[in-house]
Protein backbone atom coordinates (compact mmCIF):
# COMPACT_ATOMS: atom_id res chain seq x y z
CA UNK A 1 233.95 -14.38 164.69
CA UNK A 2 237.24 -13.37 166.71
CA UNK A 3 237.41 -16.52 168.68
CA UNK A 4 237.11 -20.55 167.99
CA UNK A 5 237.08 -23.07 171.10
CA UNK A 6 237.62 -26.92 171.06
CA UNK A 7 234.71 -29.19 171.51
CA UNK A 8 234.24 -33.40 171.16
CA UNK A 9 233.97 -32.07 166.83
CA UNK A 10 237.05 -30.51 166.64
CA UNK A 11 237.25 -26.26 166.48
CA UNK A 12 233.96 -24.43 166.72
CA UNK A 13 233.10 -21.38 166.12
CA UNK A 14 233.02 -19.11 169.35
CA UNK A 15 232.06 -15.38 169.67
CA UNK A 16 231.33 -12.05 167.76
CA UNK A 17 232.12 -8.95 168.80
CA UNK A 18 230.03 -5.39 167.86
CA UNK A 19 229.11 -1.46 168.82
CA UNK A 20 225.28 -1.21 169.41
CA UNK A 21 224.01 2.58 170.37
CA UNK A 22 227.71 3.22 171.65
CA UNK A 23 228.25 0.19 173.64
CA UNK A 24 230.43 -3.23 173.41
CA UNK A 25 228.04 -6.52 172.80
CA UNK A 26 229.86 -9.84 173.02
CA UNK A 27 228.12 -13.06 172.39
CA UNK A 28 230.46 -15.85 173.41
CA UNK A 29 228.80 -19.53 172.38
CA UNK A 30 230.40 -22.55 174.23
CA UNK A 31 229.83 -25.90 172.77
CA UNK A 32 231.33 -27.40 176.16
CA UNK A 33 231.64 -26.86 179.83
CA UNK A 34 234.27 -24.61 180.16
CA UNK A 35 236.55 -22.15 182.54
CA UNK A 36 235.67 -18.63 181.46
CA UNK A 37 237.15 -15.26 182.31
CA UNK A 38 236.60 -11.84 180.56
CA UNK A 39 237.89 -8.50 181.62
CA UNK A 40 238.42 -5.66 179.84
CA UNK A 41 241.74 -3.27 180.00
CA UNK A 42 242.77 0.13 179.91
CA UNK A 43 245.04 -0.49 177.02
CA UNK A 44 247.78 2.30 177.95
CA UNK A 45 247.82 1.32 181.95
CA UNK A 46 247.17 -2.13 181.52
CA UNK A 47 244.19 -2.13 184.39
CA UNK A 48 241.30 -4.04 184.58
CA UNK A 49 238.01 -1.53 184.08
CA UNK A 50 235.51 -3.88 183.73
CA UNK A 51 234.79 -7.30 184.65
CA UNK A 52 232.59 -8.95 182.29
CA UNK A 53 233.03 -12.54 184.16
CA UNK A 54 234.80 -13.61 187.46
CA UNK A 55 236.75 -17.07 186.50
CA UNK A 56 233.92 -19.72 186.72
CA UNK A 57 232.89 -23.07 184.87
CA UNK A 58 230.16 -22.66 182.79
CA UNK A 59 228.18 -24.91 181.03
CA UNK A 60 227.92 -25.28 177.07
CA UNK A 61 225.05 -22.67 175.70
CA UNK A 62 225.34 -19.05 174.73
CA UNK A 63 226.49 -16.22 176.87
CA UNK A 64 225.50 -11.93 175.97
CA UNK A 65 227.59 -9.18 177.70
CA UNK A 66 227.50 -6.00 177.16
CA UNK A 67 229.69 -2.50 178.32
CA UNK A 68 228.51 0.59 178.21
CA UNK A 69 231.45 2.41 178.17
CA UNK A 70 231.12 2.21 182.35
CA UNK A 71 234.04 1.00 184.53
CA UNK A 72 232.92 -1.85 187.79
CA UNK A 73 233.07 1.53 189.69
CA UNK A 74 230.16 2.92 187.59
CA UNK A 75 231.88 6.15 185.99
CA UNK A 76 232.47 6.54 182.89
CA UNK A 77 235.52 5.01 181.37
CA UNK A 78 237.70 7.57 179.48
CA UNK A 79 238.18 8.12 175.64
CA UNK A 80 241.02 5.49 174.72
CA UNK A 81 241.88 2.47 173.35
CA UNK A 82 240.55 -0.70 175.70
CA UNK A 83 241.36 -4.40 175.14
CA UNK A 84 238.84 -7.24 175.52
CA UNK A 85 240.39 -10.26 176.88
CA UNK A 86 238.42 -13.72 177.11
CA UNK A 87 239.92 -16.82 178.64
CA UNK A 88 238.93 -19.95 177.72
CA UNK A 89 240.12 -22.80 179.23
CA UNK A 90 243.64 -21.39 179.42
CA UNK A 91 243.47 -20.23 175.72
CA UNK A 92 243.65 -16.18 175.47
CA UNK A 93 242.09 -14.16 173.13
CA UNK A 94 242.16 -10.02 172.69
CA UNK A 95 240.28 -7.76 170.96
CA UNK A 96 241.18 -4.09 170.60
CA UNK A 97 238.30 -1.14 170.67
CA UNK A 98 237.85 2.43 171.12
CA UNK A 99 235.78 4.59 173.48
CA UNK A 100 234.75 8.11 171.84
CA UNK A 101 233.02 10.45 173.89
CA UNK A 102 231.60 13.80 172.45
């Protein structure tokens, strides 16, 4: 797991991140209500390409997201290197990953 938030028993495990049939799966577990935000970056020009969830309060259960490699327009991000970022109550995490196309 990449990613631990707080709950009433201290620091729980969080999230997992992982390539299935060339896309991005990302389970994020939250053992509280909590403010969540997760966008994903064109690492070299900084800009958001996807928005895997607008800022909202969710409640404590498990969450799935995936990205296919497609950008909130619908085309098809570039090859590169793209950063996950996930915002839990004010606490940032990142995760680097590459896009290969053939």
């Amino acid at each position: 797991t990449i990613f631990s938030i707080p709950d009433s028993g201290g620091l729980r495990e969080g999230k997992k991140i992982y390539s299935r049939n060339s896309e991005l799966a990302y389970d994020l577990r939250l053992g509280a209500k909590a403010d969540v935000e997760i966008n994903i970056y064109n690492f070299i020009t900084g800009r958001i390409v996807q928005t895997l969830e607008k800022k909202s309060s969710m409640p404590a259960g498990l969450y799935h997201y995936d990205f296919s490699s497609a950008a909130d327009s619908g085309l098809l991000v570039k090859s590169g290197i793209y950063l996950l970022r996930v915002v839990v109550n004010k606490k940032i995490k990142y995760n680097y990953f590459f896009v290969i196309h053939p």
